[in-house]
Protein backbone atom coordinates (compact mmCIF):
# COMPACT_ATOMS: atom_id res chain seq x y z
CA UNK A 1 35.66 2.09 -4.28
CA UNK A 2 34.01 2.21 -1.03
CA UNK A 3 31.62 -0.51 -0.42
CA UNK A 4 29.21 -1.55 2.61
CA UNK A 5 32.02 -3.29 4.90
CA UNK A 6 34.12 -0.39 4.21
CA UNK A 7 31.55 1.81 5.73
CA UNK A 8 31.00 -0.71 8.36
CA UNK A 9 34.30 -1.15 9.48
CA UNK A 10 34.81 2.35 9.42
CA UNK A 11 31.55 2.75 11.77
CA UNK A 12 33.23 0.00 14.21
CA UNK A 13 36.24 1.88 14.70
CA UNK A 14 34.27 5.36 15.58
CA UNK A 15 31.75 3.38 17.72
CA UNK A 16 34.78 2.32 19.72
CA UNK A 17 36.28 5.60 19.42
CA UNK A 18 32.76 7.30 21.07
CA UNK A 19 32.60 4.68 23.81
CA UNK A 20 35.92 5.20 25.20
CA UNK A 21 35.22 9.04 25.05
CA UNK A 22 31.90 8.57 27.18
CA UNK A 23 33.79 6.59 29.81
CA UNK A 24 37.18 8.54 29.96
CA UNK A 25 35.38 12.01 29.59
CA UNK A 26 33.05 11.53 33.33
CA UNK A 27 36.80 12.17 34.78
CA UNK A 28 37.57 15.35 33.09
CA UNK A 29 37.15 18.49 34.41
CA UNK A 30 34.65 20.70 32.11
CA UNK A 31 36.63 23.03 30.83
CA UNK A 32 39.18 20.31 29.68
CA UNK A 33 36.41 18.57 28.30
CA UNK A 34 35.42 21.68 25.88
CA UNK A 35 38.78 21.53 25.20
CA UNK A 36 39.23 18.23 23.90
CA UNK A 37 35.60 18.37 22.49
CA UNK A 38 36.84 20.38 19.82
CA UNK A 39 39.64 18.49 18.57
CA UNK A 40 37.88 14.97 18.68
CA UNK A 41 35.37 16.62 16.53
CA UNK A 42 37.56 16.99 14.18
CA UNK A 43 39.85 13.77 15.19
CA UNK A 44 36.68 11.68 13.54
CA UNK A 45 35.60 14.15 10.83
CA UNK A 46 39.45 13.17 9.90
CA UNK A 47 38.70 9.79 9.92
CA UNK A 48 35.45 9.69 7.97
CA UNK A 49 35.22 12.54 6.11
CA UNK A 50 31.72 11.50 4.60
CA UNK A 51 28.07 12.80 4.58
CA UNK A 52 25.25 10.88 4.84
CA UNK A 53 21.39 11.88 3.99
CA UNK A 54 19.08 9.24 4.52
CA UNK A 55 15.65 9.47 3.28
CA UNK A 56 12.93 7.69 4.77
CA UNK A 57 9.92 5.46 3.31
CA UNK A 58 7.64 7.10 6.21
CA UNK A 59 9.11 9.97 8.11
CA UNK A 60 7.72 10.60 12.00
CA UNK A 61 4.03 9.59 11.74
CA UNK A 62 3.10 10.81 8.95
CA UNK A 63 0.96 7.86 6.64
CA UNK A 64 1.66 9.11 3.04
CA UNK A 65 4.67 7.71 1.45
CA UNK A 66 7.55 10.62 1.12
CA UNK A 67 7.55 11.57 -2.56
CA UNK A 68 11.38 11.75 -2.16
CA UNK A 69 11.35 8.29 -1.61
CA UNK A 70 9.22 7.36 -4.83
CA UNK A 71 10.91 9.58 -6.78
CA UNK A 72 14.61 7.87 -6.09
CA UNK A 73 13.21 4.62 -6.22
CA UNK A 74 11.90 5.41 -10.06
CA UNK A 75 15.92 7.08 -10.97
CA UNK A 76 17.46 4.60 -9.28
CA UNK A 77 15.75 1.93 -11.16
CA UNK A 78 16.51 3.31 -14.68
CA UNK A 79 20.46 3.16 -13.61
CA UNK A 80 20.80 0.05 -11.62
CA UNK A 81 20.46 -2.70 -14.31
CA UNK A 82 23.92 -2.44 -14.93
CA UNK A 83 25.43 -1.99 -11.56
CA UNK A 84 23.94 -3.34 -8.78
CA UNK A 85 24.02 -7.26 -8.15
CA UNK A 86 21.23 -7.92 -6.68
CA UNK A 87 18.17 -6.90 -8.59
CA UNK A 88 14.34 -6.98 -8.11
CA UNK A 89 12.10 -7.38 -11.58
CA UNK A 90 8.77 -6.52 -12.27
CA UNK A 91 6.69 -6.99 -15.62
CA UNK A 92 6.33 -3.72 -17.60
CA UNK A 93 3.44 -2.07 -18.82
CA UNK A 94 4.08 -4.00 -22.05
CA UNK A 95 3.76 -7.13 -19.96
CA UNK A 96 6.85 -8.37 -22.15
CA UNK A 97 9.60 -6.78 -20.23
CA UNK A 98 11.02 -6.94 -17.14
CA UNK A 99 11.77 -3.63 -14.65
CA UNK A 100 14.88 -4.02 -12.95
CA UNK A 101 15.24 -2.26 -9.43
CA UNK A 102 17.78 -2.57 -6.37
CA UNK A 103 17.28 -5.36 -4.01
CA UNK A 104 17.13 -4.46 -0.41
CA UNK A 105 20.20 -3.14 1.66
CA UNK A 106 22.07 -3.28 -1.84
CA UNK A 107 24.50 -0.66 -2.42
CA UNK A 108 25.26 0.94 -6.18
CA UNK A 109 27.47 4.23 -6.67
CA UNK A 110 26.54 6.88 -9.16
CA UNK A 111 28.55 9.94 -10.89
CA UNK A 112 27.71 13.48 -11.26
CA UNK A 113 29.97 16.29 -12.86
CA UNK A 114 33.04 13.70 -11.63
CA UNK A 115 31.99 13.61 -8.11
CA UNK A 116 31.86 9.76 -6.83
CA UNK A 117 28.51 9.05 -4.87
CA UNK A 118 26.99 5.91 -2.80
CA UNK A 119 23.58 5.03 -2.69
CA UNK A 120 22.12 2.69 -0.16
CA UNK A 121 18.49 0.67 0.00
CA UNK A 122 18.27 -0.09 3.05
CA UNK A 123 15.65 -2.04 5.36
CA UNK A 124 15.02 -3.02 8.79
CA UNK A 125 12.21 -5.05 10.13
CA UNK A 126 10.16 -4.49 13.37
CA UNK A 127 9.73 -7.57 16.19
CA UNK A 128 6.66 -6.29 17.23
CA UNK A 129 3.75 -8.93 16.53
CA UNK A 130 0.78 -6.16 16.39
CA UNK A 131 -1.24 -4.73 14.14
CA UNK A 132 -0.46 -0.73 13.27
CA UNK A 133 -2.05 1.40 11.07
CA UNK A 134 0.84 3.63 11.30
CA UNK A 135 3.35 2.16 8.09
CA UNK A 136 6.38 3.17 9.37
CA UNK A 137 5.61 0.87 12.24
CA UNK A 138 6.07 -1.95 10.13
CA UNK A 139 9.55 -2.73 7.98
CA UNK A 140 11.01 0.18 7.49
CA UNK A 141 12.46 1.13 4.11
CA UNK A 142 14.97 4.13 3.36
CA UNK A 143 17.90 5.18 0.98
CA UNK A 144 20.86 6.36 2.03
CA UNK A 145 22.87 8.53 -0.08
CA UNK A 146 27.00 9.09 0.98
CA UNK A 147 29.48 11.54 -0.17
CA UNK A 148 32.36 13.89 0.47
CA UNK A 149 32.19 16.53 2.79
CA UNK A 150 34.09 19.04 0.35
CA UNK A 151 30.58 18.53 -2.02
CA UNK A 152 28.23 19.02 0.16
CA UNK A 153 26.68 22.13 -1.86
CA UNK A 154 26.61 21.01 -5.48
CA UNK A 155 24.88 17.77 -3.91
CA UNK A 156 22.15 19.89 -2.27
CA UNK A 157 21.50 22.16 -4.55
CA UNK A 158 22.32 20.84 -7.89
CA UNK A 159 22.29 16.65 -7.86
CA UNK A 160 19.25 16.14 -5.19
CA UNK A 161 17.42 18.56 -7.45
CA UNK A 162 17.77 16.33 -10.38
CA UNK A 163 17.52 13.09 -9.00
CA UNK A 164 13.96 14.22 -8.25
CA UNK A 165 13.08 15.74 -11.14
CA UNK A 166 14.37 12.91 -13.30
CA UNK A 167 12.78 10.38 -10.68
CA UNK A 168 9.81 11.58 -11.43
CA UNK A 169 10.12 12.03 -14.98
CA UNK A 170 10.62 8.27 -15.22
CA UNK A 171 7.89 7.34 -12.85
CA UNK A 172 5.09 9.33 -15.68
CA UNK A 173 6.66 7.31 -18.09
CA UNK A 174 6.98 3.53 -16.32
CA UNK A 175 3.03 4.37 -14.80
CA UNK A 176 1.17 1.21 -15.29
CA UNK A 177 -2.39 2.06 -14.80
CA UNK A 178 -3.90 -0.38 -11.80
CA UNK A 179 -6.98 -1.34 -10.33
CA UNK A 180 -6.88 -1.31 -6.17
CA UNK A 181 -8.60 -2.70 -3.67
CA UNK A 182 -8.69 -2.52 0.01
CA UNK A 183 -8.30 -5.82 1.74
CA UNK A 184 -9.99 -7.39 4.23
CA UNK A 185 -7.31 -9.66 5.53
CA UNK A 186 -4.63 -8.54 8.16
CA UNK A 187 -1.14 -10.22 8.22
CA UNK A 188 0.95 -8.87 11.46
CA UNK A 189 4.10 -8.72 9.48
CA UNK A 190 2.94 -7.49 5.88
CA UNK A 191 -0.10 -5.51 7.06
CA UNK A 192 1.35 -2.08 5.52
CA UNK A 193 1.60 -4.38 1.94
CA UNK A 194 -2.01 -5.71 2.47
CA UNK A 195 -3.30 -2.03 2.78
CA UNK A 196 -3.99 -1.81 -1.18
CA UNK A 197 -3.72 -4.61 -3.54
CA UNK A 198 -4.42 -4.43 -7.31
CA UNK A 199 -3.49 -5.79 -10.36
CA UNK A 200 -3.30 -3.96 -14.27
CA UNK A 201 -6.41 -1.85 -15.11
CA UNK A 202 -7.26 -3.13 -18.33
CA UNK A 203 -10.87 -2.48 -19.07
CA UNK A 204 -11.42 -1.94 -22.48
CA UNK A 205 -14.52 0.69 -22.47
CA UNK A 206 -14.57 4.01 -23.94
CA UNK A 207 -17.11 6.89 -24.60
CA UNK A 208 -17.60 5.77 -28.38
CA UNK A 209 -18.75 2.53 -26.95
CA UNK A 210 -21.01 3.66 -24.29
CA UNK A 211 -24.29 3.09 -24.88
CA UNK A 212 -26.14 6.72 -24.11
CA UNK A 213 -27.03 10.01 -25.52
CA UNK A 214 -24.69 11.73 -27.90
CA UNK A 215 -25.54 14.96 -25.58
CA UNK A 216 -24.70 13.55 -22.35
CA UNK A 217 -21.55 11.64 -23.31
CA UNK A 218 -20.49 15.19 -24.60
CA UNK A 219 -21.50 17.25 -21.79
CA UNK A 220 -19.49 14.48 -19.66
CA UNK A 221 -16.19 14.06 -21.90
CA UNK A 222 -16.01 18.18 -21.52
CA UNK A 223 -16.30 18.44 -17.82
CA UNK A 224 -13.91 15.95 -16.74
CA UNK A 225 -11.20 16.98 -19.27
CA UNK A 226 -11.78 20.28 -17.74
CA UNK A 227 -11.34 19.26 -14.63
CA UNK A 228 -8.10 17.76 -15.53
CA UNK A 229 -6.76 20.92 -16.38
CA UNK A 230 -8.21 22.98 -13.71
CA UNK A 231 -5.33 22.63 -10.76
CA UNK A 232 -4.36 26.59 -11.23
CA UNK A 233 -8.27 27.37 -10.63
CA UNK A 234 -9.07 25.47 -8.43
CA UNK A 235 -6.00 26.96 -6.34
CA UNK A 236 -7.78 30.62 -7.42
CA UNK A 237 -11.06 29.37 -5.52
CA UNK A 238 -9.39 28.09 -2.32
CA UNK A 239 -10.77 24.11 -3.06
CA UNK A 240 -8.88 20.88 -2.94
CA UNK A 241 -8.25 19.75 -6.75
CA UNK A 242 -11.30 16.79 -6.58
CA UNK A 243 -14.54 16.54 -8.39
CA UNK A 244 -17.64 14.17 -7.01
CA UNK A 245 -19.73 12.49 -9.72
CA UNK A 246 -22.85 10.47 -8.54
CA UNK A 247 -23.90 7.81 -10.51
CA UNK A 248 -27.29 6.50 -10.60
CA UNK A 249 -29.93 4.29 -12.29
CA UNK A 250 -31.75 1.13 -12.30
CA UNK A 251 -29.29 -2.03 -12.30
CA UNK A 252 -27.86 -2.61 -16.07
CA UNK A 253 -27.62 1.04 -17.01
CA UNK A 254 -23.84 1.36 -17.53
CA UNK A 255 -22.59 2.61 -14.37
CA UNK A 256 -19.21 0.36 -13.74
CA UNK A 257 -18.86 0.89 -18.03
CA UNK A 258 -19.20 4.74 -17.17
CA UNK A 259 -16.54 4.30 -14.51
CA UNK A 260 -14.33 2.76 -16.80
CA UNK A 261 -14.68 4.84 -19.72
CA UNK A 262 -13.83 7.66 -17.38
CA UNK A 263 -10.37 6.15 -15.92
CA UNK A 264 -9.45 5.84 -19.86
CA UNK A 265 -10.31 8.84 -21.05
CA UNK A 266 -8.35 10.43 -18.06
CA UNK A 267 -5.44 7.91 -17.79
CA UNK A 268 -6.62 7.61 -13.75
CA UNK A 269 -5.82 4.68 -11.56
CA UNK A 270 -9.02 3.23 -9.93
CA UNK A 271 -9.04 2.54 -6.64
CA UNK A 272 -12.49 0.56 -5.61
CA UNK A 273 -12.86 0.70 -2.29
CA UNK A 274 -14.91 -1.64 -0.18
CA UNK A 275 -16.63 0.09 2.86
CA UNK A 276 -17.39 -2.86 5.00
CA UNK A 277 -13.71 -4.22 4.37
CA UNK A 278 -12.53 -0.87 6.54
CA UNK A 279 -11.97 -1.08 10.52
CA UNK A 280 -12.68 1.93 11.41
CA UNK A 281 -12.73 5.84 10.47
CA UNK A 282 -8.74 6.14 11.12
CA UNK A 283 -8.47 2.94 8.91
CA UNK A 284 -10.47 4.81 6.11
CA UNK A 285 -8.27 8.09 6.46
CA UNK A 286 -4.98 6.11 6.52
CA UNK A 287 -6.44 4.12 2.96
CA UNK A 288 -7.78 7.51 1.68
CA UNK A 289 -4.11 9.04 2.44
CA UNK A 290 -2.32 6.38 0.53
CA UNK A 291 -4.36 7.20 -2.88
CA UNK A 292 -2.06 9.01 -5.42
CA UNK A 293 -3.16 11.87 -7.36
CA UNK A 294 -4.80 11.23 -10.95
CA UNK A 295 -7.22 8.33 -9.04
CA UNK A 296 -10.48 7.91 -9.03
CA UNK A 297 -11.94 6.45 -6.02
CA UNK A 298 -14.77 4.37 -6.19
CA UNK A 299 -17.59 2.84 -3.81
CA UNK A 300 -20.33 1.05 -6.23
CA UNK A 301 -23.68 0.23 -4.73
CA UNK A 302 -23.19 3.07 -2.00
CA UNK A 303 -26.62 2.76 -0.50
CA UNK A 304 -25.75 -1.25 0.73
CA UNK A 305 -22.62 -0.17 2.07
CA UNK A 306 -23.02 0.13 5.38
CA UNK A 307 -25.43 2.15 7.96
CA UNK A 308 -25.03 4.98 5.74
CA UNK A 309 -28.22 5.35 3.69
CA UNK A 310 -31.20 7.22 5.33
CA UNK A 311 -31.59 11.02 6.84
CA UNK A 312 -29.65 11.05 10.19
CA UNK A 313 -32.07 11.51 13.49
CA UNK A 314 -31.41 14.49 15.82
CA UNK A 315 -29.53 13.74 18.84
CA UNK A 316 -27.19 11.12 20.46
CA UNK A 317 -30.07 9.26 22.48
CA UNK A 318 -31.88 8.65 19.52
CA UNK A 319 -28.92 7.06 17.71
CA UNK A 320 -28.70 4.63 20.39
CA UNK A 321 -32.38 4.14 20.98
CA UNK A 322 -32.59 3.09 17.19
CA UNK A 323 -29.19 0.60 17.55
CA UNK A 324 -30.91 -0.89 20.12
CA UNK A 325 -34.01 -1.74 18.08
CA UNK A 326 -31.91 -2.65 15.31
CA UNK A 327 -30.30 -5.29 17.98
CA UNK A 328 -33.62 -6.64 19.38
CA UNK A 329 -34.50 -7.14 15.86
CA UNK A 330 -31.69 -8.73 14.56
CA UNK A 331 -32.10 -11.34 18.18
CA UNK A 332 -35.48 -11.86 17.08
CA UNK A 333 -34.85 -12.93 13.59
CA UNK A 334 -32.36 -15.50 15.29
CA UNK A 335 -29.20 -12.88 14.21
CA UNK A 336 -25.89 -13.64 16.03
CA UNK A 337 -24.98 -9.84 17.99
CA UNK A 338 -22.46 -7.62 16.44
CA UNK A 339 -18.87 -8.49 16.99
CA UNK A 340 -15.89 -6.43 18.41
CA UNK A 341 -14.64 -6.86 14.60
CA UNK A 342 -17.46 -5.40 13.41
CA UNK A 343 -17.50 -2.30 10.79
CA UNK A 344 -17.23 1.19 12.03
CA UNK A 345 -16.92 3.33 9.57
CA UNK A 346 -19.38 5.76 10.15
CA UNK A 347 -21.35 8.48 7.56
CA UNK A 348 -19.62 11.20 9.65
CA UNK A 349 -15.84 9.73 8.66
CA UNK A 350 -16.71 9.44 5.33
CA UNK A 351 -17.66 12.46 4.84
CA UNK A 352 -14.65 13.94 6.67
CA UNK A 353 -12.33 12.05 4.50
CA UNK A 354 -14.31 13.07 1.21
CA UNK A 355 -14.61 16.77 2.08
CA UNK A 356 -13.18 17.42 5.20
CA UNK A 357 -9.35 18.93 6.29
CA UNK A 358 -8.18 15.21 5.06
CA UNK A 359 -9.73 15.42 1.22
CA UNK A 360 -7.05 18.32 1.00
CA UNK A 361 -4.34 16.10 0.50
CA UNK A 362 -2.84 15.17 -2.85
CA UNK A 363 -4.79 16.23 -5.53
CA UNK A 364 -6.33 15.28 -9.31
CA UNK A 365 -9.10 12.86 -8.18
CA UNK A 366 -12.19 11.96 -8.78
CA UNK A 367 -14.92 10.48 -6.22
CA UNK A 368 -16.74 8.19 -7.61
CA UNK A 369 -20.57 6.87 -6.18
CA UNK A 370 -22.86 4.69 -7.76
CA UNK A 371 -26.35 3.53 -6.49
CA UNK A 372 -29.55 2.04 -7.50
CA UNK A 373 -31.60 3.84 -5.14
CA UNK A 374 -31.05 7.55 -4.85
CA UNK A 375 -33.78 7.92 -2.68
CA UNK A 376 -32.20 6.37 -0.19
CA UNK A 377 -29.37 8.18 0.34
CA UNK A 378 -28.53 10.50 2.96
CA UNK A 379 -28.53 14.15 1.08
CA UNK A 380 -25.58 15.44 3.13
CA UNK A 381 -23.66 12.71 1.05
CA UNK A 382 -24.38 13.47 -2.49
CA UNK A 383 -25.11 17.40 -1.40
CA UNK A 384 -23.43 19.84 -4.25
CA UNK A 385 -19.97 20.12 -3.30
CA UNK A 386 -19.45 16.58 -2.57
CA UNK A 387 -20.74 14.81 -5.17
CA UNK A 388 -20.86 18.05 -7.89
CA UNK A 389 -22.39 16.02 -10.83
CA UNK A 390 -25.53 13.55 -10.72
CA UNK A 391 -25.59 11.64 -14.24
CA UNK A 392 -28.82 9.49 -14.35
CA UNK A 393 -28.56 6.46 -16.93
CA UNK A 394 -31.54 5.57 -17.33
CA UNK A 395 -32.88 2.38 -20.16
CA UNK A 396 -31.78 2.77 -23.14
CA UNK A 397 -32.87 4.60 -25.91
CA UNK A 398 -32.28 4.82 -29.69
CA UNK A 399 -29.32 6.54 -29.69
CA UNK A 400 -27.63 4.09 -27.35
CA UNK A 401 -29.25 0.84 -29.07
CA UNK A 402 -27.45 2.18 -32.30
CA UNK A 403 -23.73 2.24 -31.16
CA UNK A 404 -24.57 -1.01 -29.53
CA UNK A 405 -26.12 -2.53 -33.19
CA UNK A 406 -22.77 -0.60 -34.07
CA UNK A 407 -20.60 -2.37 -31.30
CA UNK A 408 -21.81 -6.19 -31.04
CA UNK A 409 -23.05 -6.77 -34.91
CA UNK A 410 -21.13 -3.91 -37.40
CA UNK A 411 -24.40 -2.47 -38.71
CA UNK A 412 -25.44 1.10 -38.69
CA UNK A 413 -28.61 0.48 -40.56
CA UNK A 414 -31.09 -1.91 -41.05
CA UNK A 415 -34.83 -2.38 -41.75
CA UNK A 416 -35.81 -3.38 -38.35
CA UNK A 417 -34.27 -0.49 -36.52
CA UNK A 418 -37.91 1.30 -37.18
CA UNK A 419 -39.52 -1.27 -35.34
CA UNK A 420 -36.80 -0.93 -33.02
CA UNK A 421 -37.09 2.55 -32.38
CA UNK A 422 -40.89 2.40 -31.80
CA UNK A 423 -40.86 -0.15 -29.23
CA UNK A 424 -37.79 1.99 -27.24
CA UNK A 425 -39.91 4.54 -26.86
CA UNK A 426 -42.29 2.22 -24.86
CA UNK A 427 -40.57 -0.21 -23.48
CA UNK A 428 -37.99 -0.05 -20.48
CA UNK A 429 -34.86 -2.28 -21.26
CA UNK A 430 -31.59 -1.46 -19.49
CA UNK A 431 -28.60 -1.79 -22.23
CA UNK A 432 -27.33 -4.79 -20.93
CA UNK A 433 -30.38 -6.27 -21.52
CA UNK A 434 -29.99 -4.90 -24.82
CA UNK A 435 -26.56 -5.87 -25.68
CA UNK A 436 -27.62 -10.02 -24.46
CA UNK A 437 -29.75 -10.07 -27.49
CA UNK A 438 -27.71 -8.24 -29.68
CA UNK A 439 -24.85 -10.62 -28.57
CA UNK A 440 -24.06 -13.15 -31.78
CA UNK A 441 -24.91 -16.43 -30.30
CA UNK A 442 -23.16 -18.50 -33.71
CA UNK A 443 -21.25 -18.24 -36.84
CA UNK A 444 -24.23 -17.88 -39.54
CA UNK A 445 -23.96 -15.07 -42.22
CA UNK A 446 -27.22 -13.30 -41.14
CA UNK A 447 -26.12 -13.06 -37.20
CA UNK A 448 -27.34 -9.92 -37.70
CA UNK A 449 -31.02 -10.21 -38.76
CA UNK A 450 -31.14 -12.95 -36.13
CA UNK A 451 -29.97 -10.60 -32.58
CA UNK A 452 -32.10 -7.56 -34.28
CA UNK A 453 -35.19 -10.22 -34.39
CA UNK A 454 -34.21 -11.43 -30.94
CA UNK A 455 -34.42 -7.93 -29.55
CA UNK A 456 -37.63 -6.90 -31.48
CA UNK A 457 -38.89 -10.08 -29.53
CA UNK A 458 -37.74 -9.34 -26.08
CA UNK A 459 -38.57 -5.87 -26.23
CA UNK A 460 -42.07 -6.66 -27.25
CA UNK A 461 -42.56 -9.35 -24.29
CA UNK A 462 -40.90 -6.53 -22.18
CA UNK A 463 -43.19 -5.31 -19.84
CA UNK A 464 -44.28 -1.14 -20.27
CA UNK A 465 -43.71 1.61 -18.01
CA UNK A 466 -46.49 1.28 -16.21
CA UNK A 467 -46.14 -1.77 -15.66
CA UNK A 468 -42.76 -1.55 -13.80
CA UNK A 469 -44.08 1.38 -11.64
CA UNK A 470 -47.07 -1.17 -10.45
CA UNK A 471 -44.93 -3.77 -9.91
CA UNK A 472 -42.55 -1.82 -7.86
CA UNK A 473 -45.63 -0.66 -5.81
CA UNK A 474 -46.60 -3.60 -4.81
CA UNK A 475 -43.13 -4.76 -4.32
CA UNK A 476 -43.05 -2.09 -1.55
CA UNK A 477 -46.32 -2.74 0.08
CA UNK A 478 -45.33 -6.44 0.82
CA UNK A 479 -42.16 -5.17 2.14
CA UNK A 480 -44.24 -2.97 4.19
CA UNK A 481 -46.07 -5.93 5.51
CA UNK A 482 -42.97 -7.71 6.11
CA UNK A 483 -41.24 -4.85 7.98
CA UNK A 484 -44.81 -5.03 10.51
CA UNK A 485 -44.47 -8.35 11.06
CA UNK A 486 -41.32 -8.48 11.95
CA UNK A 487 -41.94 -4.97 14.44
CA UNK A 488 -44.51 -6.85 15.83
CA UNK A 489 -42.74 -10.13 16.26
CA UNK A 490 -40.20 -8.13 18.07
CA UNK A 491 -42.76 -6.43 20.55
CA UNK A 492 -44.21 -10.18 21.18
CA UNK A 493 -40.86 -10.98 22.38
CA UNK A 494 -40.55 -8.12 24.59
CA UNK A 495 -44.12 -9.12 25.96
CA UNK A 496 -43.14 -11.89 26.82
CA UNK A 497 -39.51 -11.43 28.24
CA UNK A 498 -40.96 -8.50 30.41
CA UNK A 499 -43.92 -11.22 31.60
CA UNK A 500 -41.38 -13.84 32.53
CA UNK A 501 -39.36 -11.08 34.33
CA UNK A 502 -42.66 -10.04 36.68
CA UNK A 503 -43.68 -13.80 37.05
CA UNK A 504 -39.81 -14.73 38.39
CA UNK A 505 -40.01 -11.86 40.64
């Protein structure tokens, strides 16, 4: 058996072997040195008649991880357990049982159709104290598989092939379904680690517990399981293999329980990302990039994320004429200036990494956007094409308060759901409003006649309609008044820094 000093002392001896050829051969004449050029070529393939193929974490600069990679990683940690001696473990998706995987630069050997092989994990760390958002900057992370010479083909064509295809296999069937999120912290040696962190997705919501319209839960269980099965049409149609869904609604409608209901009825990771927790637009691409396929990604509360709400002006001197107001505002309120470390990410970025050249790569994922204030958005971002499907959930109505009754308290009937009915059809309660009163607050036998007559009561102190839509217009006068004060507080200030200026001079 050939282990790792084996292979190093054999690597000593041919180092030694090349450096005496580089100094002896500068006195040769050339066409002695063809000469002998041949036979020590085949002096060392004497020696160490072995192949290596390494294969790379990150290859060149590219910023996805090579699927070769994951996919020997995933067979090489169903057939390690028993071989290597240094192991890594991780808790299964039972979260009883422990995944056993080769430590690094640990070396295990493997058989196929009698043919001895070596595999290698192998690592090597970078000295460099800066910050990269290149990975394979960082600690770089590789295999390394050795073998005979005489096998080179049946390796290539018939055990490569399989290790992949098994790999693979085995990675479907370890998949622990996660929740990411991007990070906001950078550490100069585990930055390419701090990229995405997550822990088990294990939100319990599904479509039969989602409070809304028997119609729309329908129409929306149909399309995405469509989508899921649409990679050969989408090819047809020339379009990466995504679908955009924009959420939107007052606050307590169901939009993060939508999002979850979706990732279960799909079996999709979730990957929330955090806008103003992203550098710049490279560091958005290089997160985007690192997303596998059958994700959703997710930015909740789009419209206070960011500069990116409102229509865009015309023209690069108004951009900067309206940053500069935005300062002088922001110095006039007593605001400390933006920072070098300040968020870049601009609307233009995100849209290239949603739908641009960069959205093309990988495939099976959803975008995700929720908002309370549609209005506000920017319509080049939830345009059809980007975001293909607006859902509205709006309060809640009957049909939702039932599988709620039906959820929180067992009952699919009961005398007050008349009452109930009647006063949904006036009043505006979001269901998580709903669901608070229908929550059982104690033990008693008749928990149920107690929510139902603490909803009738809430619902009838809940204010109409009408009365929201006043409200909310004079909620946006006074901010009116309050966005003229402060324009004219700012002018004041100008006033008075351009009077100081002519009374200095």
């Amino acid at each position: 058996m050939m282990n790792s000093d084996s292979f190093a002392g054999l690597g000593s001896t041919i180092a030694s072997l090349m450096l005496l050829w580089a100094v002896c051969r500068q006195y040769f004449p050339y066409q002695l040195e063809n000469y002998f050029s041949k036979y020590y070529t085949k002096f060392i393939t004497l020696i160490y008649p072995y192949i290596e193929i390494s294969f790379p974490e990150y290859s060149g600069q590219r910023l996805k991880r090579s699927e070769a990679y994951t996919a020997i990683e995933s067979y090489l940690s169903n057939t390690t357990s028993e071989r290597a001696k240094r192991l890594k473990a991780e808790i299964g998706h039972d979260s009883d049982k422990l995944i056993l995987s080769m430590a690094e630069n640990e070396e295990i050997t493997d058989e196929f159709c009698g043919v001895k092989l070596w595999w290698f994990s192998n690592k090597t760390s970078s000295d460099r104290q800066t910050i990269s958002f290149y990975p394979n900057d960082d600690d770089k992370r590789s295999y390394r598989l050795t073998f005979h010479r005489r096998h080179r083909t049946m390796i290539n064509e018939s055990y490569l092939p399989l290790v992949i295809q098994q790999g693979k296999a085995i990675a479907v069937q370890m998949r622990k379904r996660k929740l990411y999120t991007n990070s906001s912290t950078f550490d100069y040696n585990e930055f390419r680690k701090l990229v995405w962190s997550h822990v088990p997705f294990e939100h319990p919501a599904t479509f039969e517990t989602l409070a809304m319209e028997p119609e729309m839960k329908l129409e929306i269980i149909q399309d995405l399981m469509k989508f899921s099965k649409s990679k050969e049409y989408y090819a047809k149609i020339g379009k990466p293999w995504k679908r955009g869904y924009l959420l939107y609604g007052p606050p307590g409608t169901g939009k993060s329980t939508m999002i979850a209901a979706m990732a279960n009825l799909l079996d999709y990771d979730v990957y929330d990302l955090e806008l103003t927790a992203v550098k710049d637009n490279s560091a958005l691409r290089k997160l985007l990039l690192n997303i596998t396929s059958k994700s959703m990604i997710v930015i909740e509360d789009i419209d206070c994320s960011l500069d990116l709400t409102g229509k865009r002006k015309a023209g690069e001197n108004q951009q900067e004429e309206n940053k500069e107001e935005e300062e002088k505002k922001k110095a006039a309120m007593g605001a400390p200036p933006a920072g070098k470390d300040e968020c870049k990410v601009t609307l233009s970025g995100l849209l290239n990494c949603i739908d641009g050249l960069w959205s093309a790569c990988g495939g099976e994922k959803l975008i995700v956007f929720t908002t309370n204030h549609i209005e506000k958005l920017d319509p080049a971002l939830i345009r059809r094409g980007r975001m293909d499907k607006h859902i509205e959930l709006g309060y809640c109505g009957y049909e939702g308060f039932k599988v709620l009754a039906k959820n929180y308290l067992g009952v699919e009937s009961h005398p007050l759901f008349d009452s109930i009915q009647e006063l949904l059809k006036e009043k505006k309660m979001s269901p998580a409003d709903v669901a608070e009163n229908l929550m059982p607050k104690n033990e008693s036998e008749d928990q149920a006649d107690l929510c139902l007559q603490s909803l009738v009561k809430a619902l009838k102190e809940c204010k109409s309609e009408n009365e929201k839509v006043g409200e909310e217009e004079v909620k946006e006068e006074e901010n009116m008044e309050v966005k003229t004060n402060e324009e004219k507080l700012v002018n004041d200030v100008k006033v008075g820094d351009d009077d100081a200026k002519e009374n200095k001079d």
